[in-house]
Protein backbone atom coordinates (compact mmCIF):
# COMPACT_ATOMS: atom_id res chain seq x y z
CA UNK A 1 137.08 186.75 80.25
CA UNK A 2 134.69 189.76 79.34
CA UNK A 3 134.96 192.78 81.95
CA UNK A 4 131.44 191.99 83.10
CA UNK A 5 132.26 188.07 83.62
CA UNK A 6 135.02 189.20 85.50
CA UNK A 7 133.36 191.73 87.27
CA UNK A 8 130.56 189.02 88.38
CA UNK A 9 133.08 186.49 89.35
CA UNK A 10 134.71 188.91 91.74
CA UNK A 11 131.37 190.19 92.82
CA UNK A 12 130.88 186.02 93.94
CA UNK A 13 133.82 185.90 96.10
CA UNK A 14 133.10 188.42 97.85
CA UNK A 15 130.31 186.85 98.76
CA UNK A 16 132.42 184.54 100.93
CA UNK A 17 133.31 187.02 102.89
CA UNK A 18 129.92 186.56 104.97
CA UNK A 19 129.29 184.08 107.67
CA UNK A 20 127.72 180.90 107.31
CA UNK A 21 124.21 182.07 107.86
CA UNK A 22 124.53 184.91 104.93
CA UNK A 23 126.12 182.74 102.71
CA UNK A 24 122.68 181.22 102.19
CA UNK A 25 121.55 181.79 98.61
CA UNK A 26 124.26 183.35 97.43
CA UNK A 27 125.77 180.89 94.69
CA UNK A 28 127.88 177.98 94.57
CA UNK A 29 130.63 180.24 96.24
CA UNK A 30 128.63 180.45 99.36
CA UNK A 31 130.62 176.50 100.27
CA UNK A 32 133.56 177.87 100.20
CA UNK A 33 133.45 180.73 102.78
CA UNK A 34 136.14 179.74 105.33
CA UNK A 35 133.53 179.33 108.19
CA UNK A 36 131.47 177.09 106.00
CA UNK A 37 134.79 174.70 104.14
CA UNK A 38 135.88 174.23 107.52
CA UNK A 39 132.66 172.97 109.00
CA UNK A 40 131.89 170.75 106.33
CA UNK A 41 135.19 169.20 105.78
CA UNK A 42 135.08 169.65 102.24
CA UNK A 43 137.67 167.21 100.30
CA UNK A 44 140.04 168.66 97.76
CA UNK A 45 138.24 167.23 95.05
CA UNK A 46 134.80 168.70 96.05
CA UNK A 47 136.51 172.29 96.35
CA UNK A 48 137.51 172.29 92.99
CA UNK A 49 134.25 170.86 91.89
CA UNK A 50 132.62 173.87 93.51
CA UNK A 51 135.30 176.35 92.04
CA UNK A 52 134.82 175.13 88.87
CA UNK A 53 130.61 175.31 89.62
CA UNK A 54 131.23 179.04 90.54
CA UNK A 55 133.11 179.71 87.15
CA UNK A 56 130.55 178.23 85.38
CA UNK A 57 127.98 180.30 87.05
CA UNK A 58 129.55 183.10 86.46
CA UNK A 59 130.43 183.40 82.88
CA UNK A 60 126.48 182.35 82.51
CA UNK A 61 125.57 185.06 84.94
CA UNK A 62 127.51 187.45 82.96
CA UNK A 63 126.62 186.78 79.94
CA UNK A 64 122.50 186.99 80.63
CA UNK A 65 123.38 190.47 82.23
CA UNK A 66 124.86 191.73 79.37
CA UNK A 67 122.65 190.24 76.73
CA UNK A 68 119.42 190.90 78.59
CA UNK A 69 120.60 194.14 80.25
CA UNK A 70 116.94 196.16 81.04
CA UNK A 71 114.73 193.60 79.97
CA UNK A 72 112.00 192.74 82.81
CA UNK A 73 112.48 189.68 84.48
CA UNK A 74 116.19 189.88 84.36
CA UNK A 75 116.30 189.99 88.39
CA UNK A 76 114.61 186.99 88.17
CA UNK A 77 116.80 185.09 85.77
CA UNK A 78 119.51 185.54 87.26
CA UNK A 79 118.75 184.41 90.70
CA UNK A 80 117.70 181.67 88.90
CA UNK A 81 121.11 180.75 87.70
CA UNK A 82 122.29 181.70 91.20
CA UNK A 83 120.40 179.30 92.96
CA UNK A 84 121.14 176.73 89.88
CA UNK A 85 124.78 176.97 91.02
CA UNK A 86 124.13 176.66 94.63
CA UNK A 87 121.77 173.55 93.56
CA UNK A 88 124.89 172.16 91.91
CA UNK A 89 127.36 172.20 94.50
CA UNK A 90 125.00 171.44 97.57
CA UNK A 91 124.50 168.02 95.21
CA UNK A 92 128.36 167.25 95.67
CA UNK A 93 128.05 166.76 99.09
CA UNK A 94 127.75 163.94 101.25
CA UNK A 95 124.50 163.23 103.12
CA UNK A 96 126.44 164.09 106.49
CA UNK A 97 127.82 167.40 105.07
CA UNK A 98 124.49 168.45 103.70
CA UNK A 99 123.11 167.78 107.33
CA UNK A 100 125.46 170.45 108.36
CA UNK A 101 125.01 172.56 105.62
CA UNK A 102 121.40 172.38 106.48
CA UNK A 103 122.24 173.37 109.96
CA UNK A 104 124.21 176.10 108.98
CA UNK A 105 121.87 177.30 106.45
CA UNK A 106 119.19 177.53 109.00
CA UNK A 107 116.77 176.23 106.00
CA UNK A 108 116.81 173.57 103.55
CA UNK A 109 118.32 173.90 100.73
CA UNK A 110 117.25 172.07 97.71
CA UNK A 111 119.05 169.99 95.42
CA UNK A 112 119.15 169.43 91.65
CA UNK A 113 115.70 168.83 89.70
CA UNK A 114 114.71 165.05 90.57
CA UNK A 115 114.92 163.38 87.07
CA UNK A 116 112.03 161.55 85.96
CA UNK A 117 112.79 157.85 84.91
CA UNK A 118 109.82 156.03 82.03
CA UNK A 119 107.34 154.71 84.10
CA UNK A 120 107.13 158.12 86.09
CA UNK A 121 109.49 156.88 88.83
CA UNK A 122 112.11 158.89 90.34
CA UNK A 123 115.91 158.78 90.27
CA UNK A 124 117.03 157.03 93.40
CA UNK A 125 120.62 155.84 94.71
CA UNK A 126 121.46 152.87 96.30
CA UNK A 127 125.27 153.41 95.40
CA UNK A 128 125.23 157.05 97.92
CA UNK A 129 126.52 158.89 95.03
CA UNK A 130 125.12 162.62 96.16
CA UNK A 131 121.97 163.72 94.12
CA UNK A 132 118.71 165.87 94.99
CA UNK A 133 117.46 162.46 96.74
CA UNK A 134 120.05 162.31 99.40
CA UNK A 135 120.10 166.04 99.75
CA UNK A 136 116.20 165.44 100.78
CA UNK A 137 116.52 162.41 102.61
CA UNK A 138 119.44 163.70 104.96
CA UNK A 139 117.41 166.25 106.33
CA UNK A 140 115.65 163.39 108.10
CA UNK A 141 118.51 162.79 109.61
CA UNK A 142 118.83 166.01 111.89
CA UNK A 143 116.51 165.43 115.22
CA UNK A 144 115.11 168.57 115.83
CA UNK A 145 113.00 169.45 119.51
CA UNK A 146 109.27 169.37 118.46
CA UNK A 147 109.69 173.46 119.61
CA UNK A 148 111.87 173.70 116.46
CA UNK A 149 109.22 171.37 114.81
CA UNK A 150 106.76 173.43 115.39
CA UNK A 151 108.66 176.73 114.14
CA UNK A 152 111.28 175.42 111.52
CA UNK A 153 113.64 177.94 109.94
CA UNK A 154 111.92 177.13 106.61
CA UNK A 155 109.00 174.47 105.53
CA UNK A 156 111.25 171.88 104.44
CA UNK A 157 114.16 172.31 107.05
CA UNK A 158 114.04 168.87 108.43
CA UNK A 159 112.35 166.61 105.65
CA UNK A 160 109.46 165.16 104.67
CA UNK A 161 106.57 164.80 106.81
CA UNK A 162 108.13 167.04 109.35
CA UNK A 163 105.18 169.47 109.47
CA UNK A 164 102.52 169.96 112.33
CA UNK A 165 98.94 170.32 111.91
CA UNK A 166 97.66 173.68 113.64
CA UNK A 167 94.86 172.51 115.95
CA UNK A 168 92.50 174.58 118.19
CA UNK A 169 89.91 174.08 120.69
CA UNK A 170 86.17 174.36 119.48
CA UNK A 171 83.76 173.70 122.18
CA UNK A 172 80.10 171.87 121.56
CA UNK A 173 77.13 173.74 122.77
CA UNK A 174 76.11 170.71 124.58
CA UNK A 175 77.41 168.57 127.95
CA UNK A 176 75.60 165.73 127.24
CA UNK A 177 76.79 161.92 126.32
CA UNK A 178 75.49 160.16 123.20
CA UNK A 179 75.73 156.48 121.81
CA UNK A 180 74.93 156.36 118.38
CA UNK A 181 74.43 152.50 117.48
CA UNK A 182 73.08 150.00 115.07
CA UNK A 183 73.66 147.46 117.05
CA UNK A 184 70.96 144.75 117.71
CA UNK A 185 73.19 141.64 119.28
CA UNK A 186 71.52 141.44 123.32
CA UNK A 187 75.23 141.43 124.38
CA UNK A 188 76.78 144.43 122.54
CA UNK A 189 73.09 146.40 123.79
CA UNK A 190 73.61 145.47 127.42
CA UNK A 191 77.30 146.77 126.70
CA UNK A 192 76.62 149.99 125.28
CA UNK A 193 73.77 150.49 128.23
CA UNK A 194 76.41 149.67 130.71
CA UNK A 195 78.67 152.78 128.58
CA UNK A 196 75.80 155.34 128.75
CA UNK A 197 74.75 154.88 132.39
CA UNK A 198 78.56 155.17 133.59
CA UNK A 199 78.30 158.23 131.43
CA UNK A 200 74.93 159.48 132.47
CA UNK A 201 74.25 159.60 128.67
CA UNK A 202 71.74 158.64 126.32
CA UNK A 203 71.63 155.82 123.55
CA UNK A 204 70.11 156.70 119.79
CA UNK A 205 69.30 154.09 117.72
CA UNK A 206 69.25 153.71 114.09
CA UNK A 207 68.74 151.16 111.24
CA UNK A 208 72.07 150.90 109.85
CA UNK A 209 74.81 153.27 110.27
CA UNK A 210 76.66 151.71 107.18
CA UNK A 211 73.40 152.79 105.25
CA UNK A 212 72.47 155.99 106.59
CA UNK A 213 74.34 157.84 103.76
CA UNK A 214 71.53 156.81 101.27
CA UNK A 215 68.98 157.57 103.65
CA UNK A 216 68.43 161.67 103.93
CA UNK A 217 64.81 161.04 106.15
CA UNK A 218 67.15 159.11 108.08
CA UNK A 219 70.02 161.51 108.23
CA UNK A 220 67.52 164.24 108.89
CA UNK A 221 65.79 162.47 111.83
CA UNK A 222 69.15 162.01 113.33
CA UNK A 223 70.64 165.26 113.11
CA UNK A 224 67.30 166.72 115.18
CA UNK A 225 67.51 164.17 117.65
CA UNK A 226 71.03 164.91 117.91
CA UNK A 227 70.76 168.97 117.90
CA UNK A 228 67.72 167.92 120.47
CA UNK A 229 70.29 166.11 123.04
CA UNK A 230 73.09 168.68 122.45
CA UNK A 231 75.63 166.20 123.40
CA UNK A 232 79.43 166.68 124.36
CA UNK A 233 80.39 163.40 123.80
CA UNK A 234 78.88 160.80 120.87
CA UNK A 235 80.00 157.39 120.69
CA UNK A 236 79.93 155.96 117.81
CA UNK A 237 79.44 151.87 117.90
CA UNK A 238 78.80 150.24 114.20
CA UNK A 239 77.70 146.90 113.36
CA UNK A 240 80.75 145.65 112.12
CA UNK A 241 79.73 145.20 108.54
CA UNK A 242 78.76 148.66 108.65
CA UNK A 243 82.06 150.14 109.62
CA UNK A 244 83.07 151.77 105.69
CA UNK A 245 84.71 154.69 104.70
CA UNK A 246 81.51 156.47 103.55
CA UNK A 247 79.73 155.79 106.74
CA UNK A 248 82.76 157.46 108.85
CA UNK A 249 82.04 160.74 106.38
CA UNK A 250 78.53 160.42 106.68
CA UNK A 251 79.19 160.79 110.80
CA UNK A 252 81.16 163.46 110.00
CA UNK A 253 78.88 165.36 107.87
CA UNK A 254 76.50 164.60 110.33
CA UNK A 255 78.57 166.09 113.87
CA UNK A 256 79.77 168.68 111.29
CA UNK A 257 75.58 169.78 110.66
CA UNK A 258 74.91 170.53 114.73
CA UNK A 259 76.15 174.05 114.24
CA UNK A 260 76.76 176.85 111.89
CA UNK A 261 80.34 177.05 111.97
CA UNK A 262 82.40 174.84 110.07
CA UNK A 263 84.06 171.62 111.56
CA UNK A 264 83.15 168.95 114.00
CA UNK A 265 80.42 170.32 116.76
CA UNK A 266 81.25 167.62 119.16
CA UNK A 267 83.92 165.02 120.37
CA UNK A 268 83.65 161.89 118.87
CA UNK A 269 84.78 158.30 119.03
CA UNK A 270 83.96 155.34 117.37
CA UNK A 271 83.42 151.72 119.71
CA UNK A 272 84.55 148.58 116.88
CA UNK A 273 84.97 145.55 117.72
CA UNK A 274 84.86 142.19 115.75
CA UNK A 275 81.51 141.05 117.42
CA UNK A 276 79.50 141.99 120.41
CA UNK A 277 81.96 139.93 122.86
CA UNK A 278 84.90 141.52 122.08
CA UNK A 279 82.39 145.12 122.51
CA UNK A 280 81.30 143.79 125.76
CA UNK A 281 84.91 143.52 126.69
CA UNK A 282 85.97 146.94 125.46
CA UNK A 283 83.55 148.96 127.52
CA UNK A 284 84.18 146.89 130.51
CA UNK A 285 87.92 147.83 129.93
CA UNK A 286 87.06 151.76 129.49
CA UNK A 287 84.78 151.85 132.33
CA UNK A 288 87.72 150.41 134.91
CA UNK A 289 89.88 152.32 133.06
CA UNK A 290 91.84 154.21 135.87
CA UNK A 291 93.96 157.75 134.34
CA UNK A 292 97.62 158.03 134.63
CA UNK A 293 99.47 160.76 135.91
CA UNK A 294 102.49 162.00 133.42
CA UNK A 295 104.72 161.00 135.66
CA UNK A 296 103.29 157.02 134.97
CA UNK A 297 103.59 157.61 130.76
CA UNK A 298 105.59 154.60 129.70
CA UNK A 299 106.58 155.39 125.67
CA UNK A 300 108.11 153.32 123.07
CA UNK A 301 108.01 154.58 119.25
CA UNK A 302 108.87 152.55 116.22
CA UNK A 303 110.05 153.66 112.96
CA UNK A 304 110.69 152.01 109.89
CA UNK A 305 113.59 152.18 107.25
CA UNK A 306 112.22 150.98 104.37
CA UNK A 307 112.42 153.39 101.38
CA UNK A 308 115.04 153.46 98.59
CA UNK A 309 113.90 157.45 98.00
CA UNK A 310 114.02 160.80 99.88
CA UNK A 311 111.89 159.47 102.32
CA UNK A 312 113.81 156.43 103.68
CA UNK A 313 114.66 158.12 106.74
CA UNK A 314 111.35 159.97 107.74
CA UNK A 315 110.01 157.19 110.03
CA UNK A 316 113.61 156.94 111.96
CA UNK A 317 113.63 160.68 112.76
CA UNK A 318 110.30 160.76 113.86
CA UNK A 319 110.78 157.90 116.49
CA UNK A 320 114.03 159.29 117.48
CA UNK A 321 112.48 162.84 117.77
CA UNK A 322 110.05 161.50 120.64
CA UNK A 323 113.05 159.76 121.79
CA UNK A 324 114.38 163.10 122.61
CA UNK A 325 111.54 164.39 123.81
CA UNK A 326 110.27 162.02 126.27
CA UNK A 327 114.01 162.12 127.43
CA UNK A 328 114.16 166.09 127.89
CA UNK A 329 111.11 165.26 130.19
CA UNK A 330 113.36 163.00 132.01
CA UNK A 331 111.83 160.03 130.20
CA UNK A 332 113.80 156.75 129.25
CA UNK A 333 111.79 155.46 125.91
CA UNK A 334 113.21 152.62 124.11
CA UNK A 335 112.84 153.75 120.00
CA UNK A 336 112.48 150.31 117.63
CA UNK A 337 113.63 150.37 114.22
CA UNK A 338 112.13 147.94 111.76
CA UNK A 339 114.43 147.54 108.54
CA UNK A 340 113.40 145.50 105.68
CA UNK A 341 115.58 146.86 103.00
CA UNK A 342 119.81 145.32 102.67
CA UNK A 343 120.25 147.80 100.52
CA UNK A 344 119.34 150.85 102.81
CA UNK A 345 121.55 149.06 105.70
CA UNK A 346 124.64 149.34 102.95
CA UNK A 347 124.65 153.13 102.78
CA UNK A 348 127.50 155.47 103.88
CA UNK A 349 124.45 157.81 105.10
CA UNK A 350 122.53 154.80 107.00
CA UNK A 351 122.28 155.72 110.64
CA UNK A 352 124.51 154.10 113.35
CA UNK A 353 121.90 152.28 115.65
CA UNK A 354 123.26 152.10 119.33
CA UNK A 355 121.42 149.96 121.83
CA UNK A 356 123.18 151.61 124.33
CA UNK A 357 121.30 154.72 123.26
CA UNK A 358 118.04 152.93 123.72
CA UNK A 359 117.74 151.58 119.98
CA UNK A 360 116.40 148.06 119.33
CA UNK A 361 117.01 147.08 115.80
CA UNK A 362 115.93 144.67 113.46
CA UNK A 363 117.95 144.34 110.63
CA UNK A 364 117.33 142.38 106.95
CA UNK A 365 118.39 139.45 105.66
CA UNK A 366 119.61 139.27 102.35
CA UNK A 367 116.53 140.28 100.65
CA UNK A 368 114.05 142.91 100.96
CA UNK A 369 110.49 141.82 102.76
CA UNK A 370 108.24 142.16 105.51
CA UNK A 371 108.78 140.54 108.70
CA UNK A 372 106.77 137.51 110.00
CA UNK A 373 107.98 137.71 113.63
CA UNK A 374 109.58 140.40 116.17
CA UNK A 375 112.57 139.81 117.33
CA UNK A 376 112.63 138.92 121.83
CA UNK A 377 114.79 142.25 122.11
CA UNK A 378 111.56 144.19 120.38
CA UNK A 379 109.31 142.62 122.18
CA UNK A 380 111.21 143.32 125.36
CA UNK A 381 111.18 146.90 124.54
CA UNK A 382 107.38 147.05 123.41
CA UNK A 383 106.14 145.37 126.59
CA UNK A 384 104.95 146.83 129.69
CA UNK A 385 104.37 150.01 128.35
CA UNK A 386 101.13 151.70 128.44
CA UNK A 387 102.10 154.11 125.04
CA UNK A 388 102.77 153.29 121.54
CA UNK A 389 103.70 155.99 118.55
CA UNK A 390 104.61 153.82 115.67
CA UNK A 391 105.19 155.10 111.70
CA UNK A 392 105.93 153.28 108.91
CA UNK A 393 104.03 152.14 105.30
CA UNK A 394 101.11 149.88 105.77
CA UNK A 395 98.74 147.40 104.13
CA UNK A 396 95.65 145.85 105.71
CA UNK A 397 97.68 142.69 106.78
CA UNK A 398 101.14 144.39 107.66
CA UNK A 399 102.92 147.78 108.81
CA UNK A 400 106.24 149.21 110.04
CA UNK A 401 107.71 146.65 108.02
CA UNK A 402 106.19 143.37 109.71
CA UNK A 403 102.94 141.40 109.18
CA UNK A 404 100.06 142.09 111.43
CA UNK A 405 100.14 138.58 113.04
CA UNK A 406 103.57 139.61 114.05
CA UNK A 407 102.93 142.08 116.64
CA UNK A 408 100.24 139.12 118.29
CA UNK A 409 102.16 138.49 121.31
CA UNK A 410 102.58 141.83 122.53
CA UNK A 411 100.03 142.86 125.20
CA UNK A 412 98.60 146.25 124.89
CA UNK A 413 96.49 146.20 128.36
CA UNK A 414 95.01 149.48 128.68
CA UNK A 415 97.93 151.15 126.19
CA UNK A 416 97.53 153.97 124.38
CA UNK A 417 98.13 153.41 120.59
CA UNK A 418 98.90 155.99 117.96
CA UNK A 419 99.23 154.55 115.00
CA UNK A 420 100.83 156.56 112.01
CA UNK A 421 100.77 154.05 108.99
CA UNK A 422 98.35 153.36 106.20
CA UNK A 423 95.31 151.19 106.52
CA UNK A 424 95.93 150.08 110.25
CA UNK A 425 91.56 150.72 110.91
CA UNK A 426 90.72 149.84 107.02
CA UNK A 427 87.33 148.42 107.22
CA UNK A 428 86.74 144.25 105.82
CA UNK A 429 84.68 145.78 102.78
CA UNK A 430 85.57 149.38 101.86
CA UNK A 431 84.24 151.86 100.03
CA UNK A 432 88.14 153.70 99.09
CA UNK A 433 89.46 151.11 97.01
CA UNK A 434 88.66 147.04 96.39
CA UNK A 435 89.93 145.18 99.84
CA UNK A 436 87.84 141.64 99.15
CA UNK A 437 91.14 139.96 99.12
CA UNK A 438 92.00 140.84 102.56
CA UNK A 439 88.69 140.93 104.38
CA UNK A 440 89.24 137.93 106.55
CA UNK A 441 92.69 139.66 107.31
CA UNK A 442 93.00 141.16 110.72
CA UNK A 443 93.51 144.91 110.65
CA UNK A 444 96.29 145.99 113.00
CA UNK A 445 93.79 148.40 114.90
CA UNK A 446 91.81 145.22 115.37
CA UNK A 447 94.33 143.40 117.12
CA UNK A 448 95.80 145.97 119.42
CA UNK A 449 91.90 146.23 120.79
CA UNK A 450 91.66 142.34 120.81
CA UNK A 451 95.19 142.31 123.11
CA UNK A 452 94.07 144.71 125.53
CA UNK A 453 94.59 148.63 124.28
CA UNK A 454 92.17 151.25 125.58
CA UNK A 455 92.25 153.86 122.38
CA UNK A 456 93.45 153.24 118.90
CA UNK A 457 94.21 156.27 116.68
CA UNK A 458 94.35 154.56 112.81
CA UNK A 459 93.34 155.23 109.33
CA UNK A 460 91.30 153.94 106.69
CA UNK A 461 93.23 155.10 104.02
CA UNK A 462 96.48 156.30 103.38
CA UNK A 463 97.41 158.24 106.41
CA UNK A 464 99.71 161.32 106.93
CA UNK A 465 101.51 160.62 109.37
CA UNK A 466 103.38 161.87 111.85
CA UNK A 467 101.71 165.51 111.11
CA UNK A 468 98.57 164.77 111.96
CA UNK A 469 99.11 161.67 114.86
CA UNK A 470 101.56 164.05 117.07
CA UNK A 471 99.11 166.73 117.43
CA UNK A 472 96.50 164.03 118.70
CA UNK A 473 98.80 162.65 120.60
CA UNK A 474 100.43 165.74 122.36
CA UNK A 475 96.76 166.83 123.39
CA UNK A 476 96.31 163.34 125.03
CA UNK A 477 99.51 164.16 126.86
CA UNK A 478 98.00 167.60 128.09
CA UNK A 479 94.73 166.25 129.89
CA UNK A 480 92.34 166.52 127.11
CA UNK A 481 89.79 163.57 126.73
CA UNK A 482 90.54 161.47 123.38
CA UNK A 483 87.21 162.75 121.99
CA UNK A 484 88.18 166.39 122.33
CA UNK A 485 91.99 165.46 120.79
CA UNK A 486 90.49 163.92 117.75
CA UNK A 487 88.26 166.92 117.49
CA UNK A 488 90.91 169.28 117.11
CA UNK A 489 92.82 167.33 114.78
CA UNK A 490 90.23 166.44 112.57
CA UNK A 491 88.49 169.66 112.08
CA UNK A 492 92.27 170.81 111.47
CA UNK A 493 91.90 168.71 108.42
CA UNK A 494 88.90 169.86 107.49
CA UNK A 495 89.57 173.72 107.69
CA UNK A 496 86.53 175.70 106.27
CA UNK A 497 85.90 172.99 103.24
CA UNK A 498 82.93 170.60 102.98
CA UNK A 499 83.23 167.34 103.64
CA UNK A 500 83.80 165.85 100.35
CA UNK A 501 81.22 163.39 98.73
CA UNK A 502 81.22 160.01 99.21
CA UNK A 503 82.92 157.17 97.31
CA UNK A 504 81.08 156.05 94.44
CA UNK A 505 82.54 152.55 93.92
CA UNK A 506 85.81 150.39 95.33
CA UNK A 507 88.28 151.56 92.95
CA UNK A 508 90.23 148.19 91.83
CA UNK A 509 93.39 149.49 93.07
CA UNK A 510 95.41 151.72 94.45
CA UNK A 511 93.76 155.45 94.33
CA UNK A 512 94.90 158.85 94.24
CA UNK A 513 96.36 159.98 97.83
CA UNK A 514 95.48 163.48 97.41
CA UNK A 515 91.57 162.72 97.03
CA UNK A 516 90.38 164.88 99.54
CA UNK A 517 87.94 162.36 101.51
CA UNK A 518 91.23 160.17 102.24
CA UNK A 519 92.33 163.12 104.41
CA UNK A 520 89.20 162.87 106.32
CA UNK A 521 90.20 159.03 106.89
CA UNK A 522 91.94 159.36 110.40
CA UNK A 523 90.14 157.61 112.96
CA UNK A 524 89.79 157.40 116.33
CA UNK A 525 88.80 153.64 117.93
CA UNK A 526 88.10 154.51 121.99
CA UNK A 527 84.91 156.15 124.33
CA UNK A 528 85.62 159.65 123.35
CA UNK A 529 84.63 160.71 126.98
CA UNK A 530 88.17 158.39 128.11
CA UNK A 531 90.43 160.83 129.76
CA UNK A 532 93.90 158.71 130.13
CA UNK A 533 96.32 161.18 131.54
CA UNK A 534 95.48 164.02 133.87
CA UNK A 535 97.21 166.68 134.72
């Protein structure tokens, strides 16, 4: 070996000569510090791997230096091959150890470039050989405190979808209360008069809320009637065909018009129903709706394990994370875990489910698919509890890994429901994307308001998740009326950009998730003026 490859090679031991923390970013070598080897357990065979990882690192590291020696960028380049090296031996360990490492670390550390597969797929393993993949996905396996959520020692420390949306307050001008209606059935009218009076608001009708985007005499009467009344509070009740994707931006270009700053002006809600009986019923429930104390919350969360990728585990830690914290506030909440996959059940990495630690489990049979029916220990956990969080995929007719029709005998009396999957409130005939198939399919959103629940919080489209449903519902928790939560979390979504425009056409299938008006697609289902927990 070359003086300067030797040189380099000693200058990477004694790296190991730092503590865990330091040993971050420091090479392949970094494993093998005493503190670290011992913490992780690391076999014989992955030692030499790493040795042998380090060698190679450092006969490339030498060699750059010397044949690049003053040429800009060289810094660069060779933290590059640094961090290559780490890469490389971080990918030899086992999802458990890489949780440690992680720990250790204080950050996450990423793994190996994904390799792309034809088709545009990723790599993914079902065998738990170690690759970037598991490196990702075990991150979801640490439960951190949502203080540590909030404040992570780096952006990806604890997975995907681990990330909090920033919300703050923005008060209206106003104090008044405002239904906003199309509504023309004699039952769902003496409903929403029965809302305003208990609210000592006002009700503004229009032609069709479903249409109003195509209307701009329309949208302009409206938005002076509405700057007029200078209303806290508008409820927002649609004729059922004109619940749509575009008319929920068109409301929210509309609140977003009643002042010059940019976001939401007011605290909104929308009132949907199937027809005007079910209506009827759903302001009768929200105007004997009686608020609980903190002290009264009864939680259950559900999470699904039902990816073969880095995400497989992302649902699991976020229903075991408000495990932990309803139990640091000397809360006992049942977490339900919905697994459709076998294969995901095989894994050496696959998380040991304990019922004795509160965990209900249903597990697959021999073949991956959704699940027609809960099983009586689920439904045991799920009933008689006035708060949901659930996260999982969804489709119009199933989430969480079940069909719709399977959560039907649960009753949600007066719950709370914060629903993180995809398409739990999609609208019958949407605007987003081509749902014709499905429009005599009950939406899940539909059926926890048909069963009893007071507030909804769903999307139309594909939803983020557990970044944007916490905040929403850790307001709730704190006093704030639904309308004022919702606020805060959308117009964190919106920031300081326009609303985008509206869809053009159904697409015939599945659309871009990035398109910025799904963002906008979270959506609240309850009398924004409902405060459920005081303080």
């Amino acid at each position: 070996m070359c003086k300067i490859g030797i040189f380099t090679f000693l200058l990477l031991l004694n790296w190991a000569t730092i503590d865990a923390k330091g040993a971050v970013g420091q090479g392949a070598i970094a494993l093998l510090t005493p503190d670290v080897a011992d913490k992780l357990q690391l076999t014989d065979g992955q030692k030499q791997k790493i040795q042998a990882i380090a060698r190679a690192t450092s006969r490339k590291f030498g060699d750059t230096q010397k044949a690049k020696a003053g040429q800009p960028g060289l810094k660069e380049e060779l933290e590059k091959i640094r961090q290559g090296g780490q890469d490389e031996a971080v990918a030899l360990l086992t999802a458990e150890q890489n949780a440690i490492w992680v720990q250790l670390a204080g950050q996450a550390q990423p793994g190996p470039p994904l390799v792309v597969q034809p088709g545009g797929t990723k790599s993914k393993s079902t065998t738990g050989s170690p690759d970037r993949d598991d490196a990702i996905a075990a991150r979801s396996l640490i439960i951190p405190t949502i203080a540590e959520m909030k404040n992570p020692p780096s952006r990806d420390a604890f997975g995907p979808s681990a990330s909090l949306l920033q919300t703050h307050p923005h008060s209206p001008r106003g104090d008044g209360y405002v239904v906003l209606t199309d509504q023309t059935d004699p039952k769902a009218i003496a409903a929403l008069t029965r809302l305003a009076e208990f609210r000592h608001g006002t009700i503004v009708n229009t032609p069709s809320l479903g249409d109003l985007y195509k209307s701009a005499a329309e949208y302009g009467r409206l938005e002076q009637e509405l700057r007029r009344l200078a209303p806290k509070y508008v409820a927002i009740a649609p004729k059922p065909e004109s619940y749509r994707e575009n008319m929920h931006l068109c409301m929210l270009k509309l609140l977003s018009s009643l002042e010059d700053q940019p976001g939401l002006g007011v605290f909104p809600g929308y009132l949907v129903a199937e027809d005007a009986s079910k209506l009827s019923d759903l302001i009768d429930r929200t105007i004997a709706f009686q608020p609980i104390t903190r002290a009264e919350i009864k939680p259950v969360s559900l999470g699904t394990i039902e990816d073969d990728g880095v995400t497989r585990y992302r649902s699991y830690q976020k229903a075991k994370v408000l495990q932990k914290m309803f139990k640091e506030q000397g809360k006992e909440s049942p977490a339900v875990f919905i697994v459709t996959n076998p294969n995901l059940a095989a894994r050496e990495d696959f998380p040991k489910l304990d019922a004795g630690a509160g965990e209900i489990a249903m597990m697959p049979g021999s073949r991956r698919e959704a699940f027609g029916k809960l099983s009586d220990p689920v439904v045991e956990a799920m009933s008689g509890k006035n708060v949901l969080l659930m996260f999982g995929h969804g489709l119009p007719d199933r989430l969480c890994g079940a069909k719709v029709s399977a959560f039907a005998p649960l009753n949600f009396s007066n719950e709370l429901v914060f629903c993180g999957s995809c398409m739990s409130a999609s609208p019958p005939h949407a605007d987003r994307v081509n749902l014709e198939n499905q429009s005599a399919t009950k939406r899940f959103g539909t059926l926890a308001m048909d069963n009893g629940a007071v507030m909804v919080l769903g999307h139309m489209g594909l939803c983020g998740g557990f970044p944007e449903v916490y905040p929403m519902a850790e307001n709730v928790f704190a006093g704030l009326s639904v309308g004022e939560a919702y606020q805060r979390v959308m117009n964190g979504l919106i920031g300081n950009k326009p609303i985008p425009d509206y869809y053009a056409q159904p697409a015939s299938g599945q659309i871009n998730p990035n398109d910025p008006a799904n963002n906008l697609l979270l959506i609240l289902w309850a009398d924004p003026a409902l405060v459920p927990i005081k303080e």
